[in-house]
PDB file of N, CA and C in Angstrom:
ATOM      1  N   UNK A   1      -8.625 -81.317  13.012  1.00  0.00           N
ATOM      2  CA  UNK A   1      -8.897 -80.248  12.059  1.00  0.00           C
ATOM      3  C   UNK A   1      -8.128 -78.993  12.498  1.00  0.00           C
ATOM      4  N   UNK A   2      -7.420 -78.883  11.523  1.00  0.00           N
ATOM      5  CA  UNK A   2      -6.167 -77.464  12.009  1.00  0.00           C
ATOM      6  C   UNK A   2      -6.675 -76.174  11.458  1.00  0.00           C
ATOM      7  N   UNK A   3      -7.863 -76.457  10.147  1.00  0.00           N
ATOM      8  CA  UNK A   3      -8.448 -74.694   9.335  1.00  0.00           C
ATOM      9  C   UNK A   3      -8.488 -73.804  10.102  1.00  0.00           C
ATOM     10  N   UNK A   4      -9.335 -73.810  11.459  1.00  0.00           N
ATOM     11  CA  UNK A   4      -9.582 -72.974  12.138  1.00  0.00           C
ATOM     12  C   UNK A   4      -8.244 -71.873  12.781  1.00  0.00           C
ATOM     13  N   UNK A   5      -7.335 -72.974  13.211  1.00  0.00           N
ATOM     14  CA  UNK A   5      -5.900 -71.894  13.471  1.00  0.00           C
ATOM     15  C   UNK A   5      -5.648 -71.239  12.722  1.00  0.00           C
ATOM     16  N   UNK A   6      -5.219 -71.487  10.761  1.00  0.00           N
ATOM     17  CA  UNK A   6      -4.958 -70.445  10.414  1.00  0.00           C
ATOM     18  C   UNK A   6      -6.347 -69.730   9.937  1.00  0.00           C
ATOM     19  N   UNK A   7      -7.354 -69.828   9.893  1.00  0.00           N
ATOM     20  CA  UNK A   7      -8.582 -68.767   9.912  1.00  0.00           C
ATOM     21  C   UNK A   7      -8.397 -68.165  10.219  1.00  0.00           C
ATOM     22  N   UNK A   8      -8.461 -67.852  11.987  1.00  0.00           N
ATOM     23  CA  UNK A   8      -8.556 -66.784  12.813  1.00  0.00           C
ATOM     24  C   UNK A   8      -6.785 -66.694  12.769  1.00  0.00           C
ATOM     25  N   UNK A   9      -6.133 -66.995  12.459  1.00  0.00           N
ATOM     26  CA  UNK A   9      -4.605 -66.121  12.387  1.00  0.00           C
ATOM     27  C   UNK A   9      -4.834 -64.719  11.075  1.00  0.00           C
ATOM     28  N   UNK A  10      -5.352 -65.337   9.999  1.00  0.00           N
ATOM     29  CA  UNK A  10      -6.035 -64.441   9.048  1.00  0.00           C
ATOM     30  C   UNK A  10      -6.752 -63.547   9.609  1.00  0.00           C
ATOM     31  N   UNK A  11      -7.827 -63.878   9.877  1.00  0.00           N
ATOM     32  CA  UNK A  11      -9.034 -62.649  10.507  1.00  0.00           C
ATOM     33  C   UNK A  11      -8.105 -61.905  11.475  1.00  0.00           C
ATOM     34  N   UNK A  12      -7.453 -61.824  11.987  1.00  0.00           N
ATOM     35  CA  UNK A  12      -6.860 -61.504  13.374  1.00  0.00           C
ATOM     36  C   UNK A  12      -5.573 -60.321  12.392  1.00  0.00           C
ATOM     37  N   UNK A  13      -4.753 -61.456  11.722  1.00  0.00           N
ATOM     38  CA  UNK A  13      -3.896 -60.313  10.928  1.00  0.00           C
ATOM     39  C   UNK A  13      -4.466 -59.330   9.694  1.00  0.00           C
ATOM     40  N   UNK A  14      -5.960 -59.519   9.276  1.00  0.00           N
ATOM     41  CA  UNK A  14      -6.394 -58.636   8.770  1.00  0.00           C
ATOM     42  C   UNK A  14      -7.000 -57.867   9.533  1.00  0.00           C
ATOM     43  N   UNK A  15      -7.458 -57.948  10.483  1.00  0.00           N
ATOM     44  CA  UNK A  15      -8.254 -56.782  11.558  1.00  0.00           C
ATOM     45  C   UNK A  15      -6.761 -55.813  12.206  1.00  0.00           C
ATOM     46  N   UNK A  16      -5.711 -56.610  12.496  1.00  0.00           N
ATOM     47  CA  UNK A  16      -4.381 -55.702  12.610  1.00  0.00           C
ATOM     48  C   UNK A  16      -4.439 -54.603  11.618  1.00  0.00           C
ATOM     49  N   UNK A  17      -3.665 -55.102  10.433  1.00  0.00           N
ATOM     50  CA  UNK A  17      -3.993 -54.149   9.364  1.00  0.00           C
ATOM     51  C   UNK A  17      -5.045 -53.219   8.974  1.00  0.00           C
ATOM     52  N   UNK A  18      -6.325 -53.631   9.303  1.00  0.00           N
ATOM     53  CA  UNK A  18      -6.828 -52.570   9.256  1.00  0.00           C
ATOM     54  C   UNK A  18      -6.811 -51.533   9.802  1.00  0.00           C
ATOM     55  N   UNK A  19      -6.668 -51.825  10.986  1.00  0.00           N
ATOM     56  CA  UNK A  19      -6.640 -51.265  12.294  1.00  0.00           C
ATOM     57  C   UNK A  19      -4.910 -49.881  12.095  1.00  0.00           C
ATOM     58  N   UNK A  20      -4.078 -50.633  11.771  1.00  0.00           N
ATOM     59  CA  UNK A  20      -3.398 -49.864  11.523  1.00  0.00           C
ATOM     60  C   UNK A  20      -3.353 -48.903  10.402  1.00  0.00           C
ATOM     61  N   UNK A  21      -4.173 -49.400   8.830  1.00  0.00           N
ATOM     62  CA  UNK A  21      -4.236 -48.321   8.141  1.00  0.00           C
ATOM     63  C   UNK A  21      -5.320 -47.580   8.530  1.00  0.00           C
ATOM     64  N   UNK A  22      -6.066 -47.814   9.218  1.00  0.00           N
ATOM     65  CA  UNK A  22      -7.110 -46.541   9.953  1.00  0.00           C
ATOM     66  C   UNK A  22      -6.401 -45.291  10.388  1.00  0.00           C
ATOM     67  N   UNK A  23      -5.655 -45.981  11.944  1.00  0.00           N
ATOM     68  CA  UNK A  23      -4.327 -45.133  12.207  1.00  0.00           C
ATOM     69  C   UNK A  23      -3.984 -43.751  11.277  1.00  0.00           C
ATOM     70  N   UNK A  24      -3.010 -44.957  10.285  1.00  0.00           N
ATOM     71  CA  UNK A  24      -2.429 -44.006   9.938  1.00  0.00           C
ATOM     72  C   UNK A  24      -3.341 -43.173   9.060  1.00  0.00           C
ATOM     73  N   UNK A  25      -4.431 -43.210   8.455  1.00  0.00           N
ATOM     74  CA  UNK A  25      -5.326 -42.372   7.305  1.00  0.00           C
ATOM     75  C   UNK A  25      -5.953 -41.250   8.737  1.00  0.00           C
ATOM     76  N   UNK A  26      -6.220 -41.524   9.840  1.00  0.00           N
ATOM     77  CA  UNK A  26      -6.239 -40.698  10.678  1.00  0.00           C
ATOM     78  C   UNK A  26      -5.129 -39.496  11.131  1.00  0.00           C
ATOM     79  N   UNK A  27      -3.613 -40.398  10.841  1.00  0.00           N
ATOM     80  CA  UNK A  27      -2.325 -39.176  11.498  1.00  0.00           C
ATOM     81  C   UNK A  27      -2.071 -38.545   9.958  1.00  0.00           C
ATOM     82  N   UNK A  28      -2.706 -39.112   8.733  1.00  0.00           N
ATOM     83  CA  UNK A  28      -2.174 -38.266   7.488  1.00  0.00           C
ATOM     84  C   UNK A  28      -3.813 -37.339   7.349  1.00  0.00           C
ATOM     85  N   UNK A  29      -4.584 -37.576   8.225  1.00  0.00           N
ATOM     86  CA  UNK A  29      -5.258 -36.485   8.197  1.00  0.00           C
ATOM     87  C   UNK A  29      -5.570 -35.010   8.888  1.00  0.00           C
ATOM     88  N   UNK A  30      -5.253 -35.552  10.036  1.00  0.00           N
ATOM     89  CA  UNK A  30      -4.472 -34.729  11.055  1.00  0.00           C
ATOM     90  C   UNK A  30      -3.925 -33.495  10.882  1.00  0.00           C
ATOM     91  N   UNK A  31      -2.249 -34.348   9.832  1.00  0.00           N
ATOM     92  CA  UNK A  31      -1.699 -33.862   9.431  1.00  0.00           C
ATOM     93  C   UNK A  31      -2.009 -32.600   8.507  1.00  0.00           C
ATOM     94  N   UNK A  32      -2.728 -33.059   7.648  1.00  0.00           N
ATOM     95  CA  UNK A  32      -3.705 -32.240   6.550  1.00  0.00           C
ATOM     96  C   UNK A  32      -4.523 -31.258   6.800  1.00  0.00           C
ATOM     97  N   UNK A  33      -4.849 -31.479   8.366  1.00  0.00           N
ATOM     98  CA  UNK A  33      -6.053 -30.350   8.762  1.00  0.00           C
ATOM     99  C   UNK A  33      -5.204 -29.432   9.288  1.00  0.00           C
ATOM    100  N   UNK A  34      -4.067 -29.397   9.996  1.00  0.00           N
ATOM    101  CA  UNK A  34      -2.851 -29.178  10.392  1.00  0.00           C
ATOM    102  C   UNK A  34      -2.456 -27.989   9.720  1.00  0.00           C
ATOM    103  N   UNK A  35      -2.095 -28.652   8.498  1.00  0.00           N
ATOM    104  CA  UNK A  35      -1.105 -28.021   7.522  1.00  0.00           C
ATOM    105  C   UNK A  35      -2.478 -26.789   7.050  1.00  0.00           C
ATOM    106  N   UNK A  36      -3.425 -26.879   6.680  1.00  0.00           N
ATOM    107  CA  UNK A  36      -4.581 -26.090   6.464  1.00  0.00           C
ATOM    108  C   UNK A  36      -4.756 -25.108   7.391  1.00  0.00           C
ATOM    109  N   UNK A  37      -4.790 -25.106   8.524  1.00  0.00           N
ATOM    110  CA  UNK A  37      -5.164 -24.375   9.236  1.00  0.00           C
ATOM    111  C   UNK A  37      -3.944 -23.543   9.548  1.00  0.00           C
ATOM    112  N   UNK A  38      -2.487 -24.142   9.582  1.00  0.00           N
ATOM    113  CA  UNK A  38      -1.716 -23.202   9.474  1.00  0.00           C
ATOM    114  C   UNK A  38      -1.396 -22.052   8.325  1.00  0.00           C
ATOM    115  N   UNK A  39      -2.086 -22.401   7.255  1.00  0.00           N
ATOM    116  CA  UNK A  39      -2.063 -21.550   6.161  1.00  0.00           C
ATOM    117  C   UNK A  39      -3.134 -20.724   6.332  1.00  0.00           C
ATOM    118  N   UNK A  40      -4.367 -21.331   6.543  1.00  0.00           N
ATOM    119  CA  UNK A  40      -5.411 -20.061   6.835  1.00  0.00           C
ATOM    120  C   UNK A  40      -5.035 -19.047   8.006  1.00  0.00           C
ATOM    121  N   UNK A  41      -4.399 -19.916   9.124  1.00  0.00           N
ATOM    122  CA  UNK A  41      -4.017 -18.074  10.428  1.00  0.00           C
ATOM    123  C   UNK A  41      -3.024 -17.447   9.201  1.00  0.00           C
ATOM    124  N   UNK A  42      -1.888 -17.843   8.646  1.00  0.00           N
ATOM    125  CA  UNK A  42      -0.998 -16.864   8.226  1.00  0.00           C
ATOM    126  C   UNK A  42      -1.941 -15.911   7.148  1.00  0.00           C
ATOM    127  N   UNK A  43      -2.785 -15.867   6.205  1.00  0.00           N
ATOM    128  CA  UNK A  43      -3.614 -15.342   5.802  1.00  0.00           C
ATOM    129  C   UNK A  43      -4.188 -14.928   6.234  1.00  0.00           C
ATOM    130  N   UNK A  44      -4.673 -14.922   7.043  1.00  0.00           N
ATOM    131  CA  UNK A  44      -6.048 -13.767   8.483  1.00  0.00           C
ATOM    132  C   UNK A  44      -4.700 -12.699   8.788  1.00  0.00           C
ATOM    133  N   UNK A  45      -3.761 -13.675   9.147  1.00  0.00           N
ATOM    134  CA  UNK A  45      -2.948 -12.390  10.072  1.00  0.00           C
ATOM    135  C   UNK A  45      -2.139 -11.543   8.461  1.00  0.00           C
ATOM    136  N   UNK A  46      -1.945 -11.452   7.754  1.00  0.00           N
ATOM    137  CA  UNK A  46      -1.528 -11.026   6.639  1.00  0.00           C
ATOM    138  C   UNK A  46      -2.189 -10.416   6.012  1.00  0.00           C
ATOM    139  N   UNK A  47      -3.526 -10.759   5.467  1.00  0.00           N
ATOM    140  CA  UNK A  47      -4.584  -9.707   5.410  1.00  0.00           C
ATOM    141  C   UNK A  47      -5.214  -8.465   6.080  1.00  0.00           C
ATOM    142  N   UNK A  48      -4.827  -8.935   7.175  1.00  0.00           N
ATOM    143  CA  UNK A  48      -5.190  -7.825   8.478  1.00  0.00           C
ATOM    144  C   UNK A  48      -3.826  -6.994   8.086  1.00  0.00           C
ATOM    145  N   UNK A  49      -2.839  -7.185   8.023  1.00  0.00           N
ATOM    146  CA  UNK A  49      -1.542  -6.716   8.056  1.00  0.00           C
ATOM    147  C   UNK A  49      -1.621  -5.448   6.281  1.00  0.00           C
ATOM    148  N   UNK A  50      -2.004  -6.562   5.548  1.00  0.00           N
ATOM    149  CA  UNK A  50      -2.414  -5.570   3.893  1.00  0.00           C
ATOM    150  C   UNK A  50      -3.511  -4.715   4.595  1.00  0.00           C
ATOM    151  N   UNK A  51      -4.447  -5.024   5.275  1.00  0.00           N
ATOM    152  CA  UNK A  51      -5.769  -3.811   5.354  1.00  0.00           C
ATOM    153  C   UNK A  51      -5.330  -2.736   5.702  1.00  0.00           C
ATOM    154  N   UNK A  52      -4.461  -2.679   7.073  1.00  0.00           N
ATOM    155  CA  UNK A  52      -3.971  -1.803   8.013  1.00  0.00           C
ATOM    156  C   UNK A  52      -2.806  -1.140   7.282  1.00  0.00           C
ATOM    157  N   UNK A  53      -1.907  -1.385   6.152  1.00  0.00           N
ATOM    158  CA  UNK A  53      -1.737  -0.927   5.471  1.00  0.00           C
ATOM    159  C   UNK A  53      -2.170  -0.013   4.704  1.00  0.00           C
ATOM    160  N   UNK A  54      -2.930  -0.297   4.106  1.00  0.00           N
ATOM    161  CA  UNK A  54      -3.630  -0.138   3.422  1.00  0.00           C
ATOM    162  C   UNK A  54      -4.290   1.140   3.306  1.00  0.00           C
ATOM    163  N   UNK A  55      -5.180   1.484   4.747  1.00  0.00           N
ATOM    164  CA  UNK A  55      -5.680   2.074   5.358  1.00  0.00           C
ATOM    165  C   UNK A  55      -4.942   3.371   5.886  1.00  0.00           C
ATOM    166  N   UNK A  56      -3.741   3.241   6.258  1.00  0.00           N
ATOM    167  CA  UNK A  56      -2.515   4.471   6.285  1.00  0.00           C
ATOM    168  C   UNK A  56      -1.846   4.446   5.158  1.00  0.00           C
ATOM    169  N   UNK A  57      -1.808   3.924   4.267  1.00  0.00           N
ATOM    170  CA  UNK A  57      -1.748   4.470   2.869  1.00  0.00           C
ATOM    171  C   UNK A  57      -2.561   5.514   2.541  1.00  0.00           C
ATOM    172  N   UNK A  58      -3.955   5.002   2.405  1.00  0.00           N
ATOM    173  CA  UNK A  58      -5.076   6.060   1.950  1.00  0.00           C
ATOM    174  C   UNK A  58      -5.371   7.453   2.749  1.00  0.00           C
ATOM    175  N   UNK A  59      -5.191   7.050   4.047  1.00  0.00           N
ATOM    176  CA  UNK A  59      -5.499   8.479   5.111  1.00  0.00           C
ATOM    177  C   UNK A  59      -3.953   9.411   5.115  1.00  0.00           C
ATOM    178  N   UNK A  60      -2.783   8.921   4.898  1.00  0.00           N
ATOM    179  CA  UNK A  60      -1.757   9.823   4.579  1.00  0.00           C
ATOM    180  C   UNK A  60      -1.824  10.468   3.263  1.00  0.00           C
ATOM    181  N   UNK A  61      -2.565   9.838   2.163  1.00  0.00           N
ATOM    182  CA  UNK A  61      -2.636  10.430   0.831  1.00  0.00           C
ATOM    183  C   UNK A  61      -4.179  11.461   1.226  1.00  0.00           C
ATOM    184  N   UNK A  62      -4.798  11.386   1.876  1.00  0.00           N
ATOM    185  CA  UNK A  62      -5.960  12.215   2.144  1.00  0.00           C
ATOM    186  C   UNK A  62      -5.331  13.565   2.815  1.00  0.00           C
ATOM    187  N   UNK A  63      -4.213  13.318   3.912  1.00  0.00           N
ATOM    188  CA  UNK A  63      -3.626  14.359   4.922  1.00  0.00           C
ATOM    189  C   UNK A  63      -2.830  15.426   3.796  1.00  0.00           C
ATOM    190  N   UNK A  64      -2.438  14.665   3.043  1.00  0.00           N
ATOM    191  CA  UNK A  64      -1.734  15.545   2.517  1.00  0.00           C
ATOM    192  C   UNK A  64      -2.122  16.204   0.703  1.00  0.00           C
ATOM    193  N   UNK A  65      -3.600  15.881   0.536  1.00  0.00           N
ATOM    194  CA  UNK A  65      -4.333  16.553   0.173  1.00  0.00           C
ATOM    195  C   UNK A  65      -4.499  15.772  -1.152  1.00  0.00           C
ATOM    196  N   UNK A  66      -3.565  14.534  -1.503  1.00  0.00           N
ATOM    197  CA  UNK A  66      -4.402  13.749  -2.852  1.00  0.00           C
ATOM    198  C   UNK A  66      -5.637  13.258  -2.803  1.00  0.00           C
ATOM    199  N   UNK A  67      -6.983  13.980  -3.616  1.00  0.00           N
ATOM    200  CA  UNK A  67      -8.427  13.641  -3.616  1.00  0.00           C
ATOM    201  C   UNK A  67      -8.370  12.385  -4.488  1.00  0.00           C
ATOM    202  N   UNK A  68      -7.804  12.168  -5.390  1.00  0.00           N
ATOM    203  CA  UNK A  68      -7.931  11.832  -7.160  1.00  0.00           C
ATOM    204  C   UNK A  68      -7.623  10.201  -6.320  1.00  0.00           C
ATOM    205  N   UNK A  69      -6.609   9.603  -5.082  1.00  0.00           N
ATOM    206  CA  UNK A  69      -6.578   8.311  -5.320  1.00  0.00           C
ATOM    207  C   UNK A  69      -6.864   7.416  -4.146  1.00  0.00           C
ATOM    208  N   UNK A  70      -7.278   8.971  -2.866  1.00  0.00           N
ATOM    209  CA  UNK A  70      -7.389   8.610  -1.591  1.00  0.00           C
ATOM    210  C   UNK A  70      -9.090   7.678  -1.543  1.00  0.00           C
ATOM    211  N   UNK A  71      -8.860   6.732  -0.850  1.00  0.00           N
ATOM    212  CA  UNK A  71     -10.337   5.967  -0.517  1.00  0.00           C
ATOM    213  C   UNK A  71      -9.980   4.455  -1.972  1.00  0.00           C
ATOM    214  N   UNK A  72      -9.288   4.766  -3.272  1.00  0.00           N
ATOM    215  CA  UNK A  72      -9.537   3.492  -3.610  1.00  0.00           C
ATOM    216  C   UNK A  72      -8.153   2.156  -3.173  1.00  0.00           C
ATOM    217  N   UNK A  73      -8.249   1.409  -3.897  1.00  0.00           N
ATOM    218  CA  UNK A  73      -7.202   0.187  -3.407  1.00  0.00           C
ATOM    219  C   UNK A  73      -6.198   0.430  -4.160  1.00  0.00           C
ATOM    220  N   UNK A  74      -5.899   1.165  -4.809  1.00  0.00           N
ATOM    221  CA  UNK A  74      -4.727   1.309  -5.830  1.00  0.00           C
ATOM    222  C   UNK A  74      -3.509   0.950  -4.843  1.00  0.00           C
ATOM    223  N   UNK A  75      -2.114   0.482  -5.295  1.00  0.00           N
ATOM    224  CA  UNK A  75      -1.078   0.260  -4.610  1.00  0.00           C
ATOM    225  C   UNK A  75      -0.093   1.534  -5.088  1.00  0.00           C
ATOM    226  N   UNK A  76       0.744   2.076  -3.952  1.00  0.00           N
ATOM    227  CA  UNK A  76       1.606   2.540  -4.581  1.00  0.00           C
ATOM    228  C   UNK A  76       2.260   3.062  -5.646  1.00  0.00           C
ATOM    229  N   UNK A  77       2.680   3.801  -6.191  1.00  0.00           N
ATOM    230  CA  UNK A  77       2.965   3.791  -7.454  1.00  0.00           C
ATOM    231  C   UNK A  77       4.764   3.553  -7.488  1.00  0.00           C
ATOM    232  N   UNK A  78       4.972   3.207  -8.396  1.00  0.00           N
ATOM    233  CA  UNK A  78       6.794   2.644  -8.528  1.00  0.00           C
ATOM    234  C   UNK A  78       7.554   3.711  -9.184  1.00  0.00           C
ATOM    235  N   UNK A  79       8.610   4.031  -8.146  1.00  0.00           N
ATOM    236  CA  UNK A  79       9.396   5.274  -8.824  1.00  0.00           C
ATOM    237  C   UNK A  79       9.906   4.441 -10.667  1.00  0.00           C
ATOM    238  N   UNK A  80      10.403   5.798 -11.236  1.00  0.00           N
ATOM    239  CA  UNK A  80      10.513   5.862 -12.526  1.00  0.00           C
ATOM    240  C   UNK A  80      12.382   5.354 -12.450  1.00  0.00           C
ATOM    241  N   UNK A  81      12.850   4.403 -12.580  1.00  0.00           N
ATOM    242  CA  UNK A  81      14.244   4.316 -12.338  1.00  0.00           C
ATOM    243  C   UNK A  81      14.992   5.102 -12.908  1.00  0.00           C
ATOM    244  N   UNK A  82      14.735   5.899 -13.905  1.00  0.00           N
ATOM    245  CA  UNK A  82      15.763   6.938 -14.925  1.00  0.00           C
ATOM    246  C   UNK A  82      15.728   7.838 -14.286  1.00  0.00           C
ATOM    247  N   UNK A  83      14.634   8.523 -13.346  1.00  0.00           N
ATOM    248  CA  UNK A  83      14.138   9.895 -13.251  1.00  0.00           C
ATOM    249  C   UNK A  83      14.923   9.972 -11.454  1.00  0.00           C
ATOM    250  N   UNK A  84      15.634   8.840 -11.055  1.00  0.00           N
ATOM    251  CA  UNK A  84      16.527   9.145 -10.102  1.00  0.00           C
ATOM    252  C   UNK A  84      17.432   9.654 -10.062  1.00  0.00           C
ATOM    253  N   UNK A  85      17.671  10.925  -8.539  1.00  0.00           N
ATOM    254  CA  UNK A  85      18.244  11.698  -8.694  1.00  0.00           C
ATOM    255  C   UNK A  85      19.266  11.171  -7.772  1.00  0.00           C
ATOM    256  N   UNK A  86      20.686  10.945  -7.955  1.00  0.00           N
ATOM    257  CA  UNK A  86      21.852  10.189  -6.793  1.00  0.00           C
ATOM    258  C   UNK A  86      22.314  11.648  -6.632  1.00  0.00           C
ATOM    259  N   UNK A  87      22.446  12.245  -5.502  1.00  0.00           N
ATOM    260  CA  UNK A  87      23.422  13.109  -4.725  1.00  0.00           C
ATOM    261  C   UNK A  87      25.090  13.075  -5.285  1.00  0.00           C
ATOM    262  N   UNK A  88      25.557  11.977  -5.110  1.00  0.00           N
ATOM    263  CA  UNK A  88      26.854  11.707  -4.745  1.00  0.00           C
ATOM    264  C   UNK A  88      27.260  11.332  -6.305  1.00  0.00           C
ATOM    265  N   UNK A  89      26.556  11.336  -7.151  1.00  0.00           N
ATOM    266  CA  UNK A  89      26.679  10.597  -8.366  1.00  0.00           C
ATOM    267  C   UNK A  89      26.474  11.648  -9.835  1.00  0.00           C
ATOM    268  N   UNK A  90      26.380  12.606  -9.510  1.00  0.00           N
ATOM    269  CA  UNK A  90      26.177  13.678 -10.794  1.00  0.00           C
ATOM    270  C   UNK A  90      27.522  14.019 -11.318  1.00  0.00           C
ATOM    271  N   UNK A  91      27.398  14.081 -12.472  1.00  0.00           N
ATOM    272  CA  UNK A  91      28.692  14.539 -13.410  1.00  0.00           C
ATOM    273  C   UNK A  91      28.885  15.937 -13.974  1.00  0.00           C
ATOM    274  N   UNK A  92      27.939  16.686 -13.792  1.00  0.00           N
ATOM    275  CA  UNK A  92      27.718  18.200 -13.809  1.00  0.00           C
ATOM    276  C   UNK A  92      28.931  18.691 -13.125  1.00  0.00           C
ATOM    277  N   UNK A  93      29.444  19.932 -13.745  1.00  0.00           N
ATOM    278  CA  UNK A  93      30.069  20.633 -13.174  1.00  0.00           C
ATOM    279  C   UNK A  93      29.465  21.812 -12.218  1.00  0.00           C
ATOM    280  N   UNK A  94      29.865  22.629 -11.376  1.00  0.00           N
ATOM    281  CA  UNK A  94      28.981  23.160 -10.383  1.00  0.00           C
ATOM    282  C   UNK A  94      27.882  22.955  -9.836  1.00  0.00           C
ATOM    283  N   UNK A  95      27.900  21.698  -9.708  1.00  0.00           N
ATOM    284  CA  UNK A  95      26.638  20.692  -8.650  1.00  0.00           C
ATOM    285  C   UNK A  95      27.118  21.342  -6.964  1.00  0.00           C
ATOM    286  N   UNK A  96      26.027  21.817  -6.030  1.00  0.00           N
ATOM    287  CA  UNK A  96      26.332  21.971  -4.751  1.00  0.00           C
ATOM    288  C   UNK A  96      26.492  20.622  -4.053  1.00  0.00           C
ATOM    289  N   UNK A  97      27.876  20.611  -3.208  1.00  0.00           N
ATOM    290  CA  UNK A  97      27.624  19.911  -2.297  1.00  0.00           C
ATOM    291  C   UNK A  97      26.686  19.806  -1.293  1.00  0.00           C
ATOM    292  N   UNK A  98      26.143  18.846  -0.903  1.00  0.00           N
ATOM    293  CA  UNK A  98      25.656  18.541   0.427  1.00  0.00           C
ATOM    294  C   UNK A  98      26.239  19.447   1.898  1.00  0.00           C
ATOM    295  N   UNK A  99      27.772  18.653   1.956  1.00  0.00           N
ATOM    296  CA  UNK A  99      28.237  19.614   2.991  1.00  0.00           C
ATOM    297  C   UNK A  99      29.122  20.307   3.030  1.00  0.00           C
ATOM    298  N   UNK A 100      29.328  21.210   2.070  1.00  0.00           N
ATOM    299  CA  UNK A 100      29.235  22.424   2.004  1.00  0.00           C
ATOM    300  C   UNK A 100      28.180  23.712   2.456  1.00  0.00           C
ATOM    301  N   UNK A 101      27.430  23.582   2.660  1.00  0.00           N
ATOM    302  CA  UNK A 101      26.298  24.990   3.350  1.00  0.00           C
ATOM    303  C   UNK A 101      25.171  23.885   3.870  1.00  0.00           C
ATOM    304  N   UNK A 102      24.191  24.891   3.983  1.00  0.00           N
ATOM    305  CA  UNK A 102      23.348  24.200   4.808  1.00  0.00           C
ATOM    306  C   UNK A 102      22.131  23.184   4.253  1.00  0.00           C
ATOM    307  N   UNK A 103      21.630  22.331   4.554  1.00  0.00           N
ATOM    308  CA  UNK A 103      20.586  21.987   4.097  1.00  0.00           C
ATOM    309  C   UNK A 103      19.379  22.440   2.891  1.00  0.00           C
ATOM    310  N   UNK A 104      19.084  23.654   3.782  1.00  0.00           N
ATOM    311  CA  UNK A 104      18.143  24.158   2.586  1.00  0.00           C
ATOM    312  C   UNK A 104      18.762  24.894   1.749  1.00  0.00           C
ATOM    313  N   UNK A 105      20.126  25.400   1.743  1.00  0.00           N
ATOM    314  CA  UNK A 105      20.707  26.152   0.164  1.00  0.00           C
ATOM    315  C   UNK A 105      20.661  24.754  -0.439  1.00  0.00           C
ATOM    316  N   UNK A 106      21.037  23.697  -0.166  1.00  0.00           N
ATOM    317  CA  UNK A 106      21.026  22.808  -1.343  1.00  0.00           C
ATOM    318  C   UNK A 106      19.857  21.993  -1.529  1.00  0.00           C
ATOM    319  N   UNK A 107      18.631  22.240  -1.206  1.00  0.00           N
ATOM    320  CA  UNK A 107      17.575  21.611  -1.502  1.00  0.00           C
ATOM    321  C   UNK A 107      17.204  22.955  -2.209  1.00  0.00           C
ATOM    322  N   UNK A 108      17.303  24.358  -2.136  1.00  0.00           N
ATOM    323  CA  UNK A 108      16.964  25.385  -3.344  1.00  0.00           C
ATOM    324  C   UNK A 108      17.735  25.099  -4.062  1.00  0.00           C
ATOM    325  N   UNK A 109      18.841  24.917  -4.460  1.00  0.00           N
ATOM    326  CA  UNK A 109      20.032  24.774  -5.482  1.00  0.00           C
ATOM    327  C   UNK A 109      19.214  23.596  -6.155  1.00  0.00           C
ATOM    328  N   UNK A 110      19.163  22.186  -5.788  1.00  0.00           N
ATOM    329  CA  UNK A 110      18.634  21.312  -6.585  1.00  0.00           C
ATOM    330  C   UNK A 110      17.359  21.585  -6.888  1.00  0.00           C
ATOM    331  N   UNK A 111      16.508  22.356  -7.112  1.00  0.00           N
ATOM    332  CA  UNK A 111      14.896  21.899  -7.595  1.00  0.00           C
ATOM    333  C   UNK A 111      15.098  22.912  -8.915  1.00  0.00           C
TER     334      UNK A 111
END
């Protein structure tokens, strides 16, 4: 009677296989907890990074005396792109140079 050889060749190559997709459902989980946890530190440390921001945002707008936005979360506000003023780029005639005189004649000249 030969059944028994390939029986246990069966049982034997299915307990392999299992054995190995265990394995691997173990290294693709691993993997997974892995990949998770590297996304949660970059978020701790990034959040900490927005707070602390954040936080000298609001206390420089307090120092220098804005009541109206100091203490909430508001971001920044975005310059107006038209309302830029280029130095080097005006088409006016009798615009002061820069260096020509000193600093503050041409910061009175421009305002």
């Amino acid at each position: 009677d030969t059944t028994r050889y390939f029986v246990e060749e069966e049982s034997a190559r299915k307990e392999r296989e299992s054995e190995t997709l265990m394995t691997k459902q173990k290294v693709d989980r691993q993997e997974t907890e892995q990949f998770y946890l590297t996304k949660f530190r970059e978020y701790i440390l990034n959040s900490n990074r927005i707070s602390r921001l954040q936080a000298k945002y609001d206390h420089i707008r307090k120092c220098l005396g804005d009541k109206s936005t100091a203490g909430t979360t508001a971001t920044l506000p975005r310059p107006i792109a038209n309302s830029r003023r280029r130095i080097g780029r005006t088409l006016l005639a009798g615009q002061p140079k820069l260096f020509g005189g000193s600093l503050e004649e041409y910061l009175e000249s421009t305002k």
